[in-house]
C-alpha atoms as a PDB file:
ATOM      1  CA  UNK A   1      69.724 -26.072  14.130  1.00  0.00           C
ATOM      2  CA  UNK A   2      67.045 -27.725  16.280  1.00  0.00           C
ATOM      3  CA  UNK A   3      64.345 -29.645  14.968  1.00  0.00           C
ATOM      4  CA  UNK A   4      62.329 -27.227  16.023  1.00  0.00           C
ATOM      5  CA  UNK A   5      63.875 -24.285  14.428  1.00  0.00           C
ATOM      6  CA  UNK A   6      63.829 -26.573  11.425  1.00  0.00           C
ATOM      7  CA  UNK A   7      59.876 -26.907  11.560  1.00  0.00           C
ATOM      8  CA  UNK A   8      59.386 -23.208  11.937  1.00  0.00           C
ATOM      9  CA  UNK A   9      61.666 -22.377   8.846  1.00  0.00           C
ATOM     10  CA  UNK A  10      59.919 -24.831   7.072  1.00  0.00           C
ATOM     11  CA  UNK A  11      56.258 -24.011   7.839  1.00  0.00           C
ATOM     12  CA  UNK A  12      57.915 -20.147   6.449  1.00  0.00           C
ATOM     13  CA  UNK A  13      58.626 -21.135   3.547  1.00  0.00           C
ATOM     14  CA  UNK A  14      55.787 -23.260   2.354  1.00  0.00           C
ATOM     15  CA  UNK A  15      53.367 -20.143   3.532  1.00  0.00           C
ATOM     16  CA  UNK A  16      56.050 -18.128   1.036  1.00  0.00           C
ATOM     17  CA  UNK A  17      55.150 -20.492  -1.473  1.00  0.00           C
ATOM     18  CA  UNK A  18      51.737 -20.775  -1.240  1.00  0.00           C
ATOM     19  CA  UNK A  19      50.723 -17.242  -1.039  1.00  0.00           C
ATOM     20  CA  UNK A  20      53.148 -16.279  -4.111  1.00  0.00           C
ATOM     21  CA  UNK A  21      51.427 -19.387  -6.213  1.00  0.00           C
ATOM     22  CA  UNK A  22      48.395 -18.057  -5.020  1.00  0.00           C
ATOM     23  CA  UNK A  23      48.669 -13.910  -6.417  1.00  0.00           C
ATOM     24  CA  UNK A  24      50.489 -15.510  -9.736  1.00  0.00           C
ATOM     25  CA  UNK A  25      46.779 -17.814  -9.933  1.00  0.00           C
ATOM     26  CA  UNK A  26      44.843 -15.608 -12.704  1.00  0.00           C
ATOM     27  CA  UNK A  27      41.252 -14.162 -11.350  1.00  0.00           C
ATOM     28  CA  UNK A  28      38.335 -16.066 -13.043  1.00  0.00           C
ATOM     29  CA  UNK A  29      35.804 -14.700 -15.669  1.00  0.00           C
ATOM     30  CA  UNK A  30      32.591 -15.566 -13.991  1.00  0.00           C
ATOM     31  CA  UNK A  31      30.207 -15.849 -17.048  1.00  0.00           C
ATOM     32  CA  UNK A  32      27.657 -12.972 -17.405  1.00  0.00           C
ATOM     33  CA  UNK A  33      26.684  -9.942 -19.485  1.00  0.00           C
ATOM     34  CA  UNK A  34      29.771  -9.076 -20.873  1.00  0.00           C
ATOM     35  CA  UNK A  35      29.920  -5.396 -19.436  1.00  0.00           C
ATOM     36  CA  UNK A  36      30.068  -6.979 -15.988  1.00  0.00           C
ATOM     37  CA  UNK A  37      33.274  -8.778 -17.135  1.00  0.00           C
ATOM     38  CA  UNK A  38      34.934  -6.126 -18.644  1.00  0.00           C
ATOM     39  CA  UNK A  39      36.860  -2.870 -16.600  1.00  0.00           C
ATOM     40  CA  UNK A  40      34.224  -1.131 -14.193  1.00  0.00           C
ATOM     41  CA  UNK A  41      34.083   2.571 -15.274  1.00  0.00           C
ATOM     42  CA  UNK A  42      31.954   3.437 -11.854  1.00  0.00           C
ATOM     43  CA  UNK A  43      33.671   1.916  -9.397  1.00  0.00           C
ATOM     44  CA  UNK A  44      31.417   3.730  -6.528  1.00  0.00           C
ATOM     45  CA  UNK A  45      28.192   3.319  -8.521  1.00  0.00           C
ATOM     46  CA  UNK A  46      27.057  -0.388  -8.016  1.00  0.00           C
ATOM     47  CA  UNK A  47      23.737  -2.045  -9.281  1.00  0.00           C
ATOM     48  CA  UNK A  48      22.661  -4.839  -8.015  1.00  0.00           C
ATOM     49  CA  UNK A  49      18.971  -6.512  -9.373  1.00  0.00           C
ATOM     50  CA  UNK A  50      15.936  -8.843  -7.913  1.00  0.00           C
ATOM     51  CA  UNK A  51      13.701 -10.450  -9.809  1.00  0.00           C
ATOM     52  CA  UNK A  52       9.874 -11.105  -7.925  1.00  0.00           C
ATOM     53  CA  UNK A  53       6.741 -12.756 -10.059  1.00  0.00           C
ATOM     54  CA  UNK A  54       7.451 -10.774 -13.473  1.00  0.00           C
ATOM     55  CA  UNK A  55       8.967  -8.306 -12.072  1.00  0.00           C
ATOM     56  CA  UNK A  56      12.862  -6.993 -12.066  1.00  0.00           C
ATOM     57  CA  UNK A  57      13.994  -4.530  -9.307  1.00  0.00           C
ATOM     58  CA  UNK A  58      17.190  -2.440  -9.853  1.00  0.00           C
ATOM     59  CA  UNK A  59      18.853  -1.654  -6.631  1.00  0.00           C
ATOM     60  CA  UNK A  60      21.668   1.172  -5.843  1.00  0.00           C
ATOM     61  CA  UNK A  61      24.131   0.013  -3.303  1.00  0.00           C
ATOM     62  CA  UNK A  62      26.867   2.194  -4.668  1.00  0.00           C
ATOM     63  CA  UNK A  63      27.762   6.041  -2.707  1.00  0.00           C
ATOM     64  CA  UNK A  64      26.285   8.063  -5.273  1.00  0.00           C
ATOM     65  CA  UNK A  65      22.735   8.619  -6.718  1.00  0.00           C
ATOM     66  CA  UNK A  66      22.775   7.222  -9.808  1.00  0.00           C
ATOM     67  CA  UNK A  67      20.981   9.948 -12.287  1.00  0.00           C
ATOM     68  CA  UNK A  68      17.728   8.971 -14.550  1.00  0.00           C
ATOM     69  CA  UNK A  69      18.764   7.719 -18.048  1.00  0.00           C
ATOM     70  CA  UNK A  70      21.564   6.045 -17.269  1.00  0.00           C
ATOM     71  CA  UNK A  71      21.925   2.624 -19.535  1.00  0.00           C
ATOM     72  CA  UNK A  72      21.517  -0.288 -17.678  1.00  0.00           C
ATOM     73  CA  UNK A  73      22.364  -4.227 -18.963  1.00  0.00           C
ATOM     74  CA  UNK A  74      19.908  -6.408 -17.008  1.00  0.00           C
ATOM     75  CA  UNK A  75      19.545 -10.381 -17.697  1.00  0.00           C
ATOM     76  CA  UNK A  76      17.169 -12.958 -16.007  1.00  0.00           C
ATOM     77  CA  UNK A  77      18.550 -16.465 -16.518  1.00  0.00           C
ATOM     78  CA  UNK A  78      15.553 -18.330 -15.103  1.00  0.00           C
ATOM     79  CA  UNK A  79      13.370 -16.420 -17.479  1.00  0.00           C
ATOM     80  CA  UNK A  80      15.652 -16.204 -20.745  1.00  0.00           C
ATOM     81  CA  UNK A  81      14.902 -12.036 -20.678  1.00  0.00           C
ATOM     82  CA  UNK A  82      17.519  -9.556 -21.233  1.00  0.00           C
ATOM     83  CA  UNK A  83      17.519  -5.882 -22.243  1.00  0.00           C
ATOM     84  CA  UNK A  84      19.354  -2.751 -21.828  1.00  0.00           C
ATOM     85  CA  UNK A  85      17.071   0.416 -20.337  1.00  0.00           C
ATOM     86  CA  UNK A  86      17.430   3.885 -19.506  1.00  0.00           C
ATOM     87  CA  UNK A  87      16.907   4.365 -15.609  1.00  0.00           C
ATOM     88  CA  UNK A  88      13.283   5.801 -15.408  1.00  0.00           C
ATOM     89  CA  UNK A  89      14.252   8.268 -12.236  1.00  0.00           C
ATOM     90  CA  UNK A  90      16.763   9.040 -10.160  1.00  0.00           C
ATOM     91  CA  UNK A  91      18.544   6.248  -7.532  1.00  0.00           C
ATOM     92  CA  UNK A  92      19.836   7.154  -4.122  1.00  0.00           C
ATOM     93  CA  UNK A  93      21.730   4.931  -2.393  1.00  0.00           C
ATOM     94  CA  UNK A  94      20.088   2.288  -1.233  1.00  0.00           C
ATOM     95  CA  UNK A  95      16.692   2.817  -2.954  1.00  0.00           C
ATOM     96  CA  UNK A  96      15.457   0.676  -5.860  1.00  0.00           C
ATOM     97  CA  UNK A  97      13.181   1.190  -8.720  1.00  0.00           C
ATOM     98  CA  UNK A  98      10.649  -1.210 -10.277  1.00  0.00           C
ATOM     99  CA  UNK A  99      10.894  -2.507 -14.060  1.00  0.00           C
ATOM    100  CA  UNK A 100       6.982  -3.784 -14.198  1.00  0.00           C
ATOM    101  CA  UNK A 101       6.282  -6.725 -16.713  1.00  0.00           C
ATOM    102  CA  UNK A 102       9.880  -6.496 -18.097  1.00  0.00           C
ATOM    103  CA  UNK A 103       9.926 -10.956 -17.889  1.00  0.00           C
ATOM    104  CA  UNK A 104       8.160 -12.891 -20.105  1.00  0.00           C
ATOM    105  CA  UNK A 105       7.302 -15.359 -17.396  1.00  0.00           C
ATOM    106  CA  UNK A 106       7.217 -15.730 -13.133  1.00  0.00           C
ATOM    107  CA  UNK A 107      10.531 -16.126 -12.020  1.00  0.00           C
ATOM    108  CA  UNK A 108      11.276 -18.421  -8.937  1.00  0.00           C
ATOM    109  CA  UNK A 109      11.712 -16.677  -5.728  1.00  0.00           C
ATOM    110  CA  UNK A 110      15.616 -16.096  -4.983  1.00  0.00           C
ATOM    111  CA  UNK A 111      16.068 -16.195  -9.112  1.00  0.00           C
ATOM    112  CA  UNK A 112      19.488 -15.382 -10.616  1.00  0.00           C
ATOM    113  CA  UNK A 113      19.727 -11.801 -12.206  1.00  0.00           C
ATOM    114  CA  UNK A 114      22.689  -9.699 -13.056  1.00  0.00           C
ATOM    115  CA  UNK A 115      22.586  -5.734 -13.991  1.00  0.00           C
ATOM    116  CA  UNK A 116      25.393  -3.114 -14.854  1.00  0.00           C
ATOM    117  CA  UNK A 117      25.654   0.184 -15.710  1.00  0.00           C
ATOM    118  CA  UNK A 118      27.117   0.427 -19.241  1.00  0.00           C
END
């Protein structure tokens, strides 16, 4: 066996044992509302949120339009506000919808937010 044939086999089998370390590694619980850690019931229906002045946007980026009264978890970090609401109107994808005066107090631009459906 040549040195080089030696290097190759080697290189193999530390990728082998790096990937299978790697899918054994459990996935991380990122800290949120707990709904958003738990199983995903609508897997094509995602939410995402925005939070401008006192404001707190919901946002569909899933492939369906999300119907009006669906529950929806929201939390604003910066602002220590959280709630659940019913979705005042119907969400295509890709539109959002407006929650005025929801936060107790201005958020920073580019503040943290996290919704889910529930």
């Amino acid at each position: 066996m040549t040195n080089l044939t030696k290097l190759a086999l080697l290189a193999v089998v530390a990728l082998t044992t790096s990937i299978s370390m790697a899918s054994a590694a459990p996935l991380p619980i990122f800290p949120g509302l707990p709904h958003l850690n738990g199983p995903h019931k609508h897997s094509n229906m995602i939410i995402e949120c925005r939070v401008k002045g006192d404001n707190f946007w919901i946002i569909n980026f899933g492939e369906k339009v999300l119907d009006s009264g669906l529950q929806i978890e929201w939390r604003s970090p910066s602002t220590d506000d959280d709630g659940v609401i019913l979705l005042p109107k119907m969400l295509a994808p890709g539109e959002e919808v407006k929650l005025a005066d929801v936060l107790t107090d201005e958020a920073r631009p580019g503040a943290p937010c996290s919704a889910a459906l529930v």
